[in-house]
N, C-alpha and C. Protein backbone atom coordinates (compact mmCIF):
# COMPACT_ATOMS: atom_id res chain seq x y z
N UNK A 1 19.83 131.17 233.62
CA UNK A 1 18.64 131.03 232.81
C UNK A 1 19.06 130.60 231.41
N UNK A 2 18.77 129.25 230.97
CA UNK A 2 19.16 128.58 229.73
C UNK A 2 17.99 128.98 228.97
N UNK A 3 16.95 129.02 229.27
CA UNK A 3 15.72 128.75 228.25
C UNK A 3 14.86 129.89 228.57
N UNK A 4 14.81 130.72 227.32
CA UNK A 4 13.98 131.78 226.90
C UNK A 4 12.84 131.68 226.23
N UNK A 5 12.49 130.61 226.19
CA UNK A 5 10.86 130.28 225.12
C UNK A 5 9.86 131.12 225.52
N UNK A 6 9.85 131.54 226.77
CA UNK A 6 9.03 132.57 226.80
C UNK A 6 9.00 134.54 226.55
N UNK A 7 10.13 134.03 225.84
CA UNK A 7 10.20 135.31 225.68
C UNK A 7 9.54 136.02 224.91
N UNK A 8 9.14 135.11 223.47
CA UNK A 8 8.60 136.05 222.34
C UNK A 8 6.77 136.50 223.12
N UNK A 9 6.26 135.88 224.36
CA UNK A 9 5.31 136.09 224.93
C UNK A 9 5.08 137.26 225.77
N UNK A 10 6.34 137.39 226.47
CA UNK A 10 7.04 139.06 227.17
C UNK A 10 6.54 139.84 226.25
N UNK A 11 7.26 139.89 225.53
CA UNK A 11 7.22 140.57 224.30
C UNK A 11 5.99 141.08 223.92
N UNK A 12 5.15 140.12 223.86
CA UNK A 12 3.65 140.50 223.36
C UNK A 12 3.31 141.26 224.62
N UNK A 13 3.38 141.04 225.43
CA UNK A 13 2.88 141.26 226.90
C UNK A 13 3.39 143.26 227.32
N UNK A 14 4.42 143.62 226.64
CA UNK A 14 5.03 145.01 226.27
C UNK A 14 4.24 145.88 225.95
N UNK A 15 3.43 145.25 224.53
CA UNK A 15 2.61 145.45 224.11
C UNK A 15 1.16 146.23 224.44
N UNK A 16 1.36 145.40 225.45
CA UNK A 16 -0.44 145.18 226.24
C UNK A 16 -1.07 146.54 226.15
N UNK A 17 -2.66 146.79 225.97
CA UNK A 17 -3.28 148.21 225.88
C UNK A 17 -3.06 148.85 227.32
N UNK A 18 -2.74 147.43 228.26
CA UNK A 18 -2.75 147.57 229.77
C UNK A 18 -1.70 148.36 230.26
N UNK A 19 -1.46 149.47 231.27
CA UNK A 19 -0.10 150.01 231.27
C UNK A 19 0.32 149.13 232.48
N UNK A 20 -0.17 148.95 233.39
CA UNK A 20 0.36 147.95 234.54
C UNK A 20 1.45 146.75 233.55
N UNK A 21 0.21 146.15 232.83
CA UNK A 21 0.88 144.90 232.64
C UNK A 21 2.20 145.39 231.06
N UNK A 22 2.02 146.05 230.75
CA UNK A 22 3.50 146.94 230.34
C UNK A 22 4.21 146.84 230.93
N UNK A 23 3.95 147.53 231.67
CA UNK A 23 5.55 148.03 232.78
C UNK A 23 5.87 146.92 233.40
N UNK A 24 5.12 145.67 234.23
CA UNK A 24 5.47 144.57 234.25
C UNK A 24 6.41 143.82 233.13
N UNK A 25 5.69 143.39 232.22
CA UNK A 25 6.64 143.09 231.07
C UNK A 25 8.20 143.30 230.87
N UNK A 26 7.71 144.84 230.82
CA UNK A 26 9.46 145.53 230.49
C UNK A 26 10.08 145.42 231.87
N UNK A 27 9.90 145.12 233.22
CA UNK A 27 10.76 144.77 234.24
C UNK A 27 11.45 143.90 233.69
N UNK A 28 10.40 142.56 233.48
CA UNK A 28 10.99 141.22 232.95
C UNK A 28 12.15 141.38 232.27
N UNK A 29 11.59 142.16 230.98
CA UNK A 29 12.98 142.16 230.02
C UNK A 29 14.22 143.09 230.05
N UNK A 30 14.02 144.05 231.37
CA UNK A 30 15.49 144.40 231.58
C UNK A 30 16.57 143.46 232.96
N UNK A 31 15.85 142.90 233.53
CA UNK A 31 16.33 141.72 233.94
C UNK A 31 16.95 140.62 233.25
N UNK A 32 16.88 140.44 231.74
CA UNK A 32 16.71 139.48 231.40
C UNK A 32 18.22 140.19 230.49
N UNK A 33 17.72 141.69 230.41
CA UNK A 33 19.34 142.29 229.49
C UNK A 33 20.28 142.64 230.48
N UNK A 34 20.25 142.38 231.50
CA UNK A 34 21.11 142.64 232.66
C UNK A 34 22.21 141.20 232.81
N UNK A 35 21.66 140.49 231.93
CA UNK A 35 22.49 139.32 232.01
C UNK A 35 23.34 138.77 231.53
N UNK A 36 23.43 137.54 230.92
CA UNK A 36 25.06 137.56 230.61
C UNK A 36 24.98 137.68 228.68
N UNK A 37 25.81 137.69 228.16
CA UNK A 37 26.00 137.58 226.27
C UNK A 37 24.99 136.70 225.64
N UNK A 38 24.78 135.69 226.05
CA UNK A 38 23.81 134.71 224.87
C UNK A 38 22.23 134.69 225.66
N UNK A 39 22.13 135.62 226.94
CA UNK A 39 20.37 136.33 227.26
C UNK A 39 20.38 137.89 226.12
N UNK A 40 21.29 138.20 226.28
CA UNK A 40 21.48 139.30 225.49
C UNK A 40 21.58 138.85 223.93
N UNK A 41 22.08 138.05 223.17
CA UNK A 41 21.56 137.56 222.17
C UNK A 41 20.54 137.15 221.81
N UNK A 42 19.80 136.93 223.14
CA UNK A 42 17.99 136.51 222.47
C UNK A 42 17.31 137.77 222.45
N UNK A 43 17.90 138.52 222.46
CA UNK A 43 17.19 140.01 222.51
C UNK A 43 17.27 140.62 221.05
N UNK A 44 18.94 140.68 221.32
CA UNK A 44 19.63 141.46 219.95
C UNK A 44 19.27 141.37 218.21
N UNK A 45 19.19 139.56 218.16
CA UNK A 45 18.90 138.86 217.20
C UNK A 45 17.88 138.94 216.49
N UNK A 46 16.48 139.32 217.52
CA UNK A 46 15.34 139.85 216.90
C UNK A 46 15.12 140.95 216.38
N UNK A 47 14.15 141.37 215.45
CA UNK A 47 14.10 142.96 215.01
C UNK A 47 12.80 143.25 215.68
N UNK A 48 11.82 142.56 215.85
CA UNK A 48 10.58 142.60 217.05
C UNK A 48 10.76 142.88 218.21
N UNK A 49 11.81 142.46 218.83
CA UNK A 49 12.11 142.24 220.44
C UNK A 49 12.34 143.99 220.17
N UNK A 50 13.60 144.49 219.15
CA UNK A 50 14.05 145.98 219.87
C UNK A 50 13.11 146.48 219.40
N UNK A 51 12.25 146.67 217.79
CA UNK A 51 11.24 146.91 217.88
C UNK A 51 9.93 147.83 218.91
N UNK A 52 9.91 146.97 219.47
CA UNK A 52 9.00 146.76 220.89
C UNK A 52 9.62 147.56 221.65
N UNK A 53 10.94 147.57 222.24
CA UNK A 53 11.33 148.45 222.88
C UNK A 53 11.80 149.54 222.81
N UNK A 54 11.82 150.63 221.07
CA UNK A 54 11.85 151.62 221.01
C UNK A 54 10.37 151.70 221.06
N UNK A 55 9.35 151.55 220.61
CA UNK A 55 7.66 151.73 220.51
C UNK A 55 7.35 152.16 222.19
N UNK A 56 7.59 151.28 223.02
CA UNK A 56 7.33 151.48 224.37
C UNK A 56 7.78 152.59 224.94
N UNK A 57 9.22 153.02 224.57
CA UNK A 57 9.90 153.86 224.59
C UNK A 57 9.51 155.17 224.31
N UNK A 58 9.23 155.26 223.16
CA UNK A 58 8.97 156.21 222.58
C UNK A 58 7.58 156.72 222.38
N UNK A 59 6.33 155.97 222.89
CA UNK A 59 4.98 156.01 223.32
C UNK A 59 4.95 156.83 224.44
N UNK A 60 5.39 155.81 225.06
CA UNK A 60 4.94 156.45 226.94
C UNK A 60 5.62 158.09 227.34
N UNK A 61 6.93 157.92 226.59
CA UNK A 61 7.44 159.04 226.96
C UNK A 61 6.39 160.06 226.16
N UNK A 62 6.11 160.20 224.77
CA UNK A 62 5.27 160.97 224.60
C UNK A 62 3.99 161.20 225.48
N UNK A 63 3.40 160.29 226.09
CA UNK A 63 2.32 160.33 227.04
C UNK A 63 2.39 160.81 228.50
N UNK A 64 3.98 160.85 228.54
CA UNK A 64 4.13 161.49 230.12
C UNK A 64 4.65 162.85 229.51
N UNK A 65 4.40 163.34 228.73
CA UNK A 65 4.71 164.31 228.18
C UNK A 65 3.65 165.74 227.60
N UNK A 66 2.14 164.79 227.71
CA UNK A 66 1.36 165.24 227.49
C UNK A 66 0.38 166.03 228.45
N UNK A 67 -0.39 167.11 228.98
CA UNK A 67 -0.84 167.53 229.86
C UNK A 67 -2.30 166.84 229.98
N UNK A 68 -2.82 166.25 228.88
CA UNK A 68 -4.30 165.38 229.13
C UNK A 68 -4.20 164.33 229.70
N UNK A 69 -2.77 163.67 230.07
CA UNK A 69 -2.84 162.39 230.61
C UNK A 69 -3.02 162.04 232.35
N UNK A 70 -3.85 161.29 232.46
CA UNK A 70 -3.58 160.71 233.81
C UNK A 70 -3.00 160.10 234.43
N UNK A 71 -2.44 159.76 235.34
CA UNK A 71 -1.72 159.03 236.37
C UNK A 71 -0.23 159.30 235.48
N UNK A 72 0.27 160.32 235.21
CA UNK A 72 1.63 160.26 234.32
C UNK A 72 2.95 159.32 235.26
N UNK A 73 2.64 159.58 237.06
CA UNK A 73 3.80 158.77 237.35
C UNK A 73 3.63 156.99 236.45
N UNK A 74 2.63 156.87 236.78
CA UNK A 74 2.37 155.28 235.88
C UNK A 74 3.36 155.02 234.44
N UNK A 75 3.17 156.44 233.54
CA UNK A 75 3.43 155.99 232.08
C UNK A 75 5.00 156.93 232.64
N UNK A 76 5.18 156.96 233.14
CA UNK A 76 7.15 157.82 233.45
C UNK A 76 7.81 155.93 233.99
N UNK A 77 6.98 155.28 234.59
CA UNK A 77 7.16 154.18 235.08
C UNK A 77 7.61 152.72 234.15
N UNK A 78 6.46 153.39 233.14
CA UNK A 78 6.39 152.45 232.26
C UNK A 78 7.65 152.57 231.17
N UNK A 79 7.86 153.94 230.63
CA UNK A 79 8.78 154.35 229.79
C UNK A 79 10.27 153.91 230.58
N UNK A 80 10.38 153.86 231.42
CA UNK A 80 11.56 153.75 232.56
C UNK A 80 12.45 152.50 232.26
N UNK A 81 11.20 151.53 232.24
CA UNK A 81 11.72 150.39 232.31
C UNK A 81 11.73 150.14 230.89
N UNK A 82 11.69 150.23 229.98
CA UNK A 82 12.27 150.09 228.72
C UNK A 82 13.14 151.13 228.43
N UNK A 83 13.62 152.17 228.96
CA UNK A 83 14.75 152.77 229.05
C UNK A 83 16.19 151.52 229.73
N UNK A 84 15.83 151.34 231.02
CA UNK A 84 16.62 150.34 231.93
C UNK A 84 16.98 148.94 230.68
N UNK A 85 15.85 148.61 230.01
CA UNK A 85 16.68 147.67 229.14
C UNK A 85 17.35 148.08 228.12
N UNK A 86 17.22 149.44 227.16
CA UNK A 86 18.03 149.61 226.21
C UNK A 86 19.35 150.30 226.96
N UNK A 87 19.43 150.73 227.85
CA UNK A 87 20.86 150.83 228.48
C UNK A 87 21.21 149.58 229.28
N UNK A 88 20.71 148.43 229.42
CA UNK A 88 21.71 147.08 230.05
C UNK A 88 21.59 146.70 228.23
N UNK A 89 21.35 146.73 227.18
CA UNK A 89 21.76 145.95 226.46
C UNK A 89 23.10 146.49 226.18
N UNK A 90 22.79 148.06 225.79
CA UNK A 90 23.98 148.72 225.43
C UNK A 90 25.41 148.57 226.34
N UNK A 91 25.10 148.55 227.80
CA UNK A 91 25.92 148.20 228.54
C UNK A 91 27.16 146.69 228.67
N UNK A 92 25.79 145.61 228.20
CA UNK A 92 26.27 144.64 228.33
C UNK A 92 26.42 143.58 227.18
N UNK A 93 26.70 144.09 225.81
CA UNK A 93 26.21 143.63 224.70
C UNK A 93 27.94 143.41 224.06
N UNK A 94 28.24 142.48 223.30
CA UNK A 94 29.48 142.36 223.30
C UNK A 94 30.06 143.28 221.90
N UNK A 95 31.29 143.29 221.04
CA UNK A 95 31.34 143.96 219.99
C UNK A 95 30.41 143.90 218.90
N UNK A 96 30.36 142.56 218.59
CA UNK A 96 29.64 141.63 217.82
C UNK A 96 28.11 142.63 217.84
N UNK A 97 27.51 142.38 219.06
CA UNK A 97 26.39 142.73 219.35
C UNK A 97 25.62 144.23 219.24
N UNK A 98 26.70 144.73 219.48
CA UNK A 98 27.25 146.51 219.59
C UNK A 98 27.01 146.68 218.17
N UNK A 99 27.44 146.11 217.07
CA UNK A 99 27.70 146.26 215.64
C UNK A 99 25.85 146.42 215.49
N UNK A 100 25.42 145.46 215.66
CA UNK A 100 24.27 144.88 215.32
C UNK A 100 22.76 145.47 215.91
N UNK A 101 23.48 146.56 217.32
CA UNK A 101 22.73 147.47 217.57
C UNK A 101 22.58 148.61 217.02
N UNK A 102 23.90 148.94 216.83
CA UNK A 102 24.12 150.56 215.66
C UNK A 102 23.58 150.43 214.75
N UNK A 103 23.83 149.79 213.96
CA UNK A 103 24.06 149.57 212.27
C UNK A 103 22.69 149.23 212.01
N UNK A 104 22.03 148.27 213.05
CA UNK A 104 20.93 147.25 212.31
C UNK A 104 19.40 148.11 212.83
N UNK A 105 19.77 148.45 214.17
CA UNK A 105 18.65 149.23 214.66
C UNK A 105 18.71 150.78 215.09
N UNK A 106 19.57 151.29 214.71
CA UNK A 106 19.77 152.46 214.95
C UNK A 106 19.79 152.59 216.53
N UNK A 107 20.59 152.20 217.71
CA UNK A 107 20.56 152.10 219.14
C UNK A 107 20.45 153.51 218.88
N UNK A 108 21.76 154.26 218.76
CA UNK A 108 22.27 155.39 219.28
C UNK A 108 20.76 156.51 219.31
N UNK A 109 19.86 156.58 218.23
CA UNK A 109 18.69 157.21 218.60
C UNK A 109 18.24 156.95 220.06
N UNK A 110 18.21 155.98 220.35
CA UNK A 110 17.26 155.76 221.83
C UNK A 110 18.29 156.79 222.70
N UNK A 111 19.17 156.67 222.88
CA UNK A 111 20.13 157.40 223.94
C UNK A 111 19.33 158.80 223.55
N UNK A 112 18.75 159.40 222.59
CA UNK A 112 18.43 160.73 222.29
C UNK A 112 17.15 160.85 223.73
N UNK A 113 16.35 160.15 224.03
CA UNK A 113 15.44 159.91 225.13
C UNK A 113 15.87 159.75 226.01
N UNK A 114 16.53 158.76 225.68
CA UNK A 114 17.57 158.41 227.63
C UNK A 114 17.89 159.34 228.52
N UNK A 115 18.82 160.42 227.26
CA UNK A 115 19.67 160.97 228.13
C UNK A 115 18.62 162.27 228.35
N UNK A 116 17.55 162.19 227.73
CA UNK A 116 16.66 163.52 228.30
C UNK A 116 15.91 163.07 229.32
N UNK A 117 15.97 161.68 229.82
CA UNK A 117 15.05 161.13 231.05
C UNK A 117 15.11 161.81 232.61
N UNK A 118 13.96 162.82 233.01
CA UNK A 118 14.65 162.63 233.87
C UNK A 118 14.97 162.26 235.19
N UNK A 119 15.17 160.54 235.18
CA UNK A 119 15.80 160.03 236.46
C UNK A 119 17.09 160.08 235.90
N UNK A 120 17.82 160.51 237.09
CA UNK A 120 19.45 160.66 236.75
C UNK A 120 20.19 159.08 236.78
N UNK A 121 19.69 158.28 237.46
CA UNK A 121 20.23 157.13 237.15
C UNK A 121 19.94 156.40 235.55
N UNK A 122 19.54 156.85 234.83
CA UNK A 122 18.72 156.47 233.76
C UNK A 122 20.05 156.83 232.95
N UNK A 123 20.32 158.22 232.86
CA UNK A 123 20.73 158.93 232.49
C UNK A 123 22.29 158.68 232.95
N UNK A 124 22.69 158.12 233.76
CA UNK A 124 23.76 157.78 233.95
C UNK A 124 24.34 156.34 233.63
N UNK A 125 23.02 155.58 233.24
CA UNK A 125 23.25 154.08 232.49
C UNK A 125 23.35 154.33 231.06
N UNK A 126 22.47 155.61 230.51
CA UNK A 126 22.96 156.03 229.17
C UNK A 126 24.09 156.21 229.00
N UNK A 127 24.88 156.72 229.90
CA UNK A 127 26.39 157.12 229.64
C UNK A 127 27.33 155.88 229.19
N UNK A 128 27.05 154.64 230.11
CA UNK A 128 28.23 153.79 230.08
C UNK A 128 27.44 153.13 229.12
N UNK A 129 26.31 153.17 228.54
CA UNK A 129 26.20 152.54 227.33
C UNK A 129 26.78 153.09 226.56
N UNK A 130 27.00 154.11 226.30
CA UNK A 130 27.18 155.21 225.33
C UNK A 130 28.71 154.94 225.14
N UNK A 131 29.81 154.94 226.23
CA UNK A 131 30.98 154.56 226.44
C UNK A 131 31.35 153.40 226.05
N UNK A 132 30.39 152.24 226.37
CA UNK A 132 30.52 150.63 225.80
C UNK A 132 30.59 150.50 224.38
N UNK A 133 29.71 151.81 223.79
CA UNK A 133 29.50 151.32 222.28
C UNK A 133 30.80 152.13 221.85
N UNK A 134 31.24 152.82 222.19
CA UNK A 134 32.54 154.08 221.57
C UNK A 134 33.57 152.77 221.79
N UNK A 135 33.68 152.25 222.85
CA UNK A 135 34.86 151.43 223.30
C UNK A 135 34.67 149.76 222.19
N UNK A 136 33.70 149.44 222.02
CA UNK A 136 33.24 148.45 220.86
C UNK A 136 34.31 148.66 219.68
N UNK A 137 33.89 150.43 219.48
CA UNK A 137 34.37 151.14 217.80
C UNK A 137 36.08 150.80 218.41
N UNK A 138 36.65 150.45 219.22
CA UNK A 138 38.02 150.68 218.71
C UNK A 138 38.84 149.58 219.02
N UNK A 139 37.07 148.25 218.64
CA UNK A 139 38.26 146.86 218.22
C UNK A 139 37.80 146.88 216.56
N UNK A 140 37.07 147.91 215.84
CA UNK A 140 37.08 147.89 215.12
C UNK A 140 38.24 148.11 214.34
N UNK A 141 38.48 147.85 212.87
CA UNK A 141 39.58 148.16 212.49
C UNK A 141 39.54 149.02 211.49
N UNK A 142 40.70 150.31 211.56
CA UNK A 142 40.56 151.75 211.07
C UNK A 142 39.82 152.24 211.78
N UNK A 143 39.25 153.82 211.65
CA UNK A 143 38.67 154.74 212.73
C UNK A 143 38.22 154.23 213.13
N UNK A 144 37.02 154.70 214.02
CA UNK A 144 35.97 154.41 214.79
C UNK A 144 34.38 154.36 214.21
N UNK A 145 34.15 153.46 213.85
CA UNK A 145 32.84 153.42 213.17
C UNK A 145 31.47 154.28 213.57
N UNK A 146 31.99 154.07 214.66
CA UNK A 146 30.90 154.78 215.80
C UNK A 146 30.92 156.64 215.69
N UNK A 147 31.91 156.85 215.75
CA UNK A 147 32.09 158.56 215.80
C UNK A 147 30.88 159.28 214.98
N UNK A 148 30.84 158.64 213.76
CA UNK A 148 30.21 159.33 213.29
C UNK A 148 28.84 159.34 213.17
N UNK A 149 27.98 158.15 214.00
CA UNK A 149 26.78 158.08 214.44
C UNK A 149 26.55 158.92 215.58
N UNK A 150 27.72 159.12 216.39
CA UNK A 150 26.96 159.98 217.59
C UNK A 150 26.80 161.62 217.34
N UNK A 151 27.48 162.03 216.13
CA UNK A 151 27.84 163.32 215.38
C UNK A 151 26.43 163.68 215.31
N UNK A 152 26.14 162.30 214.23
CA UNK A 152 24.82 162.39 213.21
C UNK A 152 23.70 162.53 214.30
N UNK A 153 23.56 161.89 215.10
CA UNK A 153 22.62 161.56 216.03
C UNK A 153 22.44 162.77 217.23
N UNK A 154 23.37 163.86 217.03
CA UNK A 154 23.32 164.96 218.20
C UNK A 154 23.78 164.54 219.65
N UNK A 155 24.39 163.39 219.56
CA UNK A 155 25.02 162.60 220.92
C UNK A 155 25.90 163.62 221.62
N UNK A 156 27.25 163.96 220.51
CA UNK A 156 27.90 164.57 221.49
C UNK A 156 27.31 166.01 222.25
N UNK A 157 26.57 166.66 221.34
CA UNK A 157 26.01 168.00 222.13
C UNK A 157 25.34 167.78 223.62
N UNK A 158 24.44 166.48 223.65
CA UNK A 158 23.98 166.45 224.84
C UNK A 158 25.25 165.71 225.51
N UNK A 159 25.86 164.98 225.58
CA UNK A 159 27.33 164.60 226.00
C UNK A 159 27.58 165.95 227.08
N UNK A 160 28.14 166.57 226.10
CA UNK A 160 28.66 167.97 226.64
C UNK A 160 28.14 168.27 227.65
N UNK A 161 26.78 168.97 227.61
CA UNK A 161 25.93 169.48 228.60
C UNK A 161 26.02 168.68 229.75
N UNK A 162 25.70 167.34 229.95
CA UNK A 162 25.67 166.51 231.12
C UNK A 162 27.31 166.45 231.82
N UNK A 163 28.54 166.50 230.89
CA UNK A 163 29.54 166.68 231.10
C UNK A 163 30.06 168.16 232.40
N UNK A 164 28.64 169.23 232.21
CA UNK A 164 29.08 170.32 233.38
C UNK A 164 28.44 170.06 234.79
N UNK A 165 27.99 168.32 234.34
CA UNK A 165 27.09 168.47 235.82
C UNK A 165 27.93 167.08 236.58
N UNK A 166 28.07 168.05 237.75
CA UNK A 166 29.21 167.27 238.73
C UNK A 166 28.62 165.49 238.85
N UNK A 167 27.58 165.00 238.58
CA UNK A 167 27.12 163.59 238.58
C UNK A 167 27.35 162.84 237.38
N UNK A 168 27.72 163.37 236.21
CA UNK A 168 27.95 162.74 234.99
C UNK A 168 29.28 163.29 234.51
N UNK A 169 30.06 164.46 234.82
CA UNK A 169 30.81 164.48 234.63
C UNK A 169 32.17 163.72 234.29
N UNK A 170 32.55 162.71 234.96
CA UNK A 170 33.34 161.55 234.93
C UNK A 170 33.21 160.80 234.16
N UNK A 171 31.98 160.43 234.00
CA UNK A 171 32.21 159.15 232.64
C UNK A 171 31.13 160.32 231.37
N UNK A 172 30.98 161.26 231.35
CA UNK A 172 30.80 162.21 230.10
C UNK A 172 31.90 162.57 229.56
N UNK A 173 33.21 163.08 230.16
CA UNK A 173 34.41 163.38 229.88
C UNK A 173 35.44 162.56 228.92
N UNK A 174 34.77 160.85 229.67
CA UNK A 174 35.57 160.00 229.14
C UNK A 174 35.02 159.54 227.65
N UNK A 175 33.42 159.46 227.70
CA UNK A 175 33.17 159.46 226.30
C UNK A 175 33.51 160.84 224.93
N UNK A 176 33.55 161.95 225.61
CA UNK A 176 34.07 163.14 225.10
C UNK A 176 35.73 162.82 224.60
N UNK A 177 36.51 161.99 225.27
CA UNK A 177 37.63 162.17 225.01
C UNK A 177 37.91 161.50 223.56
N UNK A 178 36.96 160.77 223.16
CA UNK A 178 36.76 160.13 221.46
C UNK A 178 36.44 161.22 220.92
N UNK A 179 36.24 162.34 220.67
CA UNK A 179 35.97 163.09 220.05
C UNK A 179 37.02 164.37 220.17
N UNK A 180 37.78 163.87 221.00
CA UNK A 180 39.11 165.78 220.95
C UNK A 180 39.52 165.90 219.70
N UNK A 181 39.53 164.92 218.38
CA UNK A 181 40.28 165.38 217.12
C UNK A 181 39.08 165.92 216.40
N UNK A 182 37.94 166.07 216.73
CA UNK A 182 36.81 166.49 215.66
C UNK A 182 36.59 168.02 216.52
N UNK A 183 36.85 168.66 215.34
CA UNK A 183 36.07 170.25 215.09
C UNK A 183 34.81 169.86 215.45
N UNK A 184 34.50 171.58 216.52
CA UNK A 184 33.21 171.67 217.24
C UNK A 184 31.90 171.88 215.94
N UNK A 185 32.31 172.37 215.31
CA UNK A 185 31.37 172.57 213.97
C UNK A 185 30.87 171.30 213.70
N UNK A 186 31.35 170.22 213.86
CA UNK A 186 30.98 168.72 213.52
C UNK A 186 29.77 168.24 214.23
N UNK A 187 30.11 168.81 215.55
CA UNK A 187 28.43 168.52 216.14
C UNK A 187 27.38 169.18 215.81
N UNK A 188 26.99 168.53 215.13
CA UNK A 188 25.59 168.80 214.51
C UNK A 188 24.62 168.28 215.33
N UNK A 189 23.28 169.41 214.85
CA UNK A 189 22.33 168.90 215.87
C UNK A 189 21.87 167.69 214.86
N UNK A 190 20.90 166.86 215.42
CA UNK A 190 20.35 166.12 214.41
C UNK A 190 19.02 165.89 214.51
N UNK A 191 18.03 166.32 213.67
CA UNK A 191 16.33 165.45 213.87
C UNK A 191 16.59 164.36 214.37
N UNK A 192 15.79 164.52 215.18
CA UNK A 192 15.52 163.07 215.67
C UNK A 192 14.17 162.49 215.56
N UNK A 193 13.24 163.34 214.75
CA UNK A 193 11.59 162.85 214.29
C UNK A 193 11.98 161.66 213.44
N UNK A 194 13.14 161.18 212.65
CA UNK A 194 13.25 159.94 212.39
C UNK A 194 12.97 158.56 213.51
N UNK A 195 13.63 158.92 214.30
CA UNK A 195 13.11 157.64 215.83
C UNK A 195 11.56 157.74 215.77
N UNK A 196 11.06 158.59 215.82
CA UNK A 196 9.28 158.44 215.90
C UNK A 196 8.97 158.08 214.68
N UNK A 197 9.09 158.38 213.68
CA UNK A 197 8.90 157.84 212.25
C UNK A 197 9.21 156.41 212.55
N UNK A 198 10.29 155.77 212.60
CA UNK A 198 10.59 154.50 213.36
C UNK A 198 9.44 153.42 213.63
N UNK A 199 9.40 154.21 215.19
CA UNK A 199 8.42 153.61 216.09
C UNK A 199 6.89 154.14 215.46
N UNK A 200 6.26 154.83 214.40
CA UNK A 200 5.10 154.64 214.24
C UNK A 200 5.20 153.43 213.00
N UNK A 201 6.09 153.33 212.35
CA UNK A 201 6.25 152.30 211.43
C UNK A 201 5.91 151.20 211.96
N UNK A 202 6.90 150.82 212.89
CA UNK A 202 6.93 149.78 213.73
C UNK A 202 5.09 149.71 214.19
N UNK A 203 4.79 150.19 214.94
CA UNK A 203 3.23 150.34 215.03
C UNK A 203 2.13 149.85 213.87
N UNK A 204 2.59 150.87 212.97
CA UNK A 204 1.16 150.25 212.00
C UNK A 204 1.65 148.63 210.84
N UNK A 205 3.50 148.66 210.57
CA UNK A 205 3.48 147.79 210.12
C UNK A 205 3.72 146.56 210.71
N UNK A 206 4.69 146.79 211.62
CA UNK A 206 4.66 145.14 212.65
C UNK A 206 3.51 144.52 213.63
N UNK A 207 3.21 145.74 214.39
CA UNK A 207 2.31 145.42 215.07
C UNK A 207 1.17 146.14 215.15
N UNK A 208 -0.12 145.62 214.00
CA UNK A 208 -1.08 147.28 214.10
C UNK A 208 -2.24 146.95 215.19
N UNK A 209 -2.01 145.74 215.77
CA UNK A 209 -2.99 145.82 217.04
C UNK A 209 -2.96 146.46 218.47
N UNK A 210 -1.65 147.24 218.25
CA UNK A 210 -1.43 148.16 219.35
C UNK A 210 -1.82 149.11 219.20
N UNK A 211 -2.89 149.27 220.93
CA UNK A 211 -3.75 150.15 220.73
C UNK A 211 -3.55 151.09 222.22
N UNK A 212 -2.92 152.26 222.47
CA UNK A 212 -2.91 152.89 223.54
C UNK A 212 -4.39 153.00 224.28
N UNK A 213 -3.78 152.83 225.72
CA UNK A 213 -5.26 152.77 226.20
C UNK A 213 -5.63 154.40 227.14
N UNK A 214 -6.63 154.53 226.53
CA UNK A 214 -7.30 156.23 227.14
C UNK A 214 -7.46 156.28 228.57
């Protein structure tokens, strides 16, 4: 796939008050991060595109979260698949790109959702994202740039926990092993009402025609 012109239309389509045609959408675009470095650059490059996909993110999950809502498998469905793309970007995003997810959009917040998702495969694509971006930090040069976002961000605590469960264990261990020189005191928990602060920003200032539908 050479030509993405339709993408900034996906995009809108994320959006939609519609949850069907949501979750449609976000299929599209984790297909589209499943792919190779320069599909993944038409993603990265934008601040709308991730935008959009913490908002979706971070919507629905509040809505499958809620006891007034209906059809919650629908909005667990919907949140899913914009989970599935912020772990293939993280997965498949090169150093370059990795930089530009940390730094520029705060990735490592989303993993705070991910890894509370719970389909375990979700949760197990969080991991090797999580591993991709640690492994990024050490073509960096001097420490690890990264360490200290996952500190800040309460990464390693949930790390840990998934680390005693025989399905994540293996690649939890291995992202844990970046961290054997840091004192346990270092993991800090961290707010994470900043990510929703985020995504309501994102809401009323990028896009205030998004309108959840009742």
């Amino acid at each position: 796939m050479n030509h993405l012109d339709f993408l900034p239309r996906i995009f809108d389509l994320a959006l939609n008050s519609e949850k069907r045609v949501r979750k449609e959408a976000c299929w599209l675009i984790s297909n589209i991060a499943a792919g190779n470095e320069s599909q993944i650059e038409m993603i990265v490059c934008n601040f709308y595109y991730i935008g959009v996909l913490k908002k979706v993110l971070t919507q629905d999950s509040i809505e499958v979260s809620s006891p007034f809502q209906t059809n919650l498998n629908y909005f667990k469905k919907v949140s899913n698949e914009a989970a599935w793309t912020l772990c293939n970007l993280g997965t498949g995003a090169s150093t370059t790109q990795i930089s530009q997810l940390v730094n520029g959009y705060n990735y490592l917040r989303c993993l705070n959702l991910i890894f509370d998702n719970p389909d375990s495969k979700i949760r197990q694509n969080g991991l090797e994202a999580a591993l991709n971006v640690l492994q990024a930090g050490e073509n960096v040069s001097g420490e690890n740039p990264y360490l200290k976002n996952f500190v800040e961000d309460g990464l390693v605590e949930l790390i840990q926990i998934m680390a005693k469960k025989d399905e994540f264990a293996s690649l939890a261990n291995q992202i844990l092993e970046f961290f054997k020189d840091l004192d346990e005191t270092d993991y800090s928990s961290s707010n994470s009402s900043s990510f929703h602060h985020e995504a309501l920003f994102f809401e009323k200032e990028i896009c205030p025609e998004f309108v959840r539908e009742d």
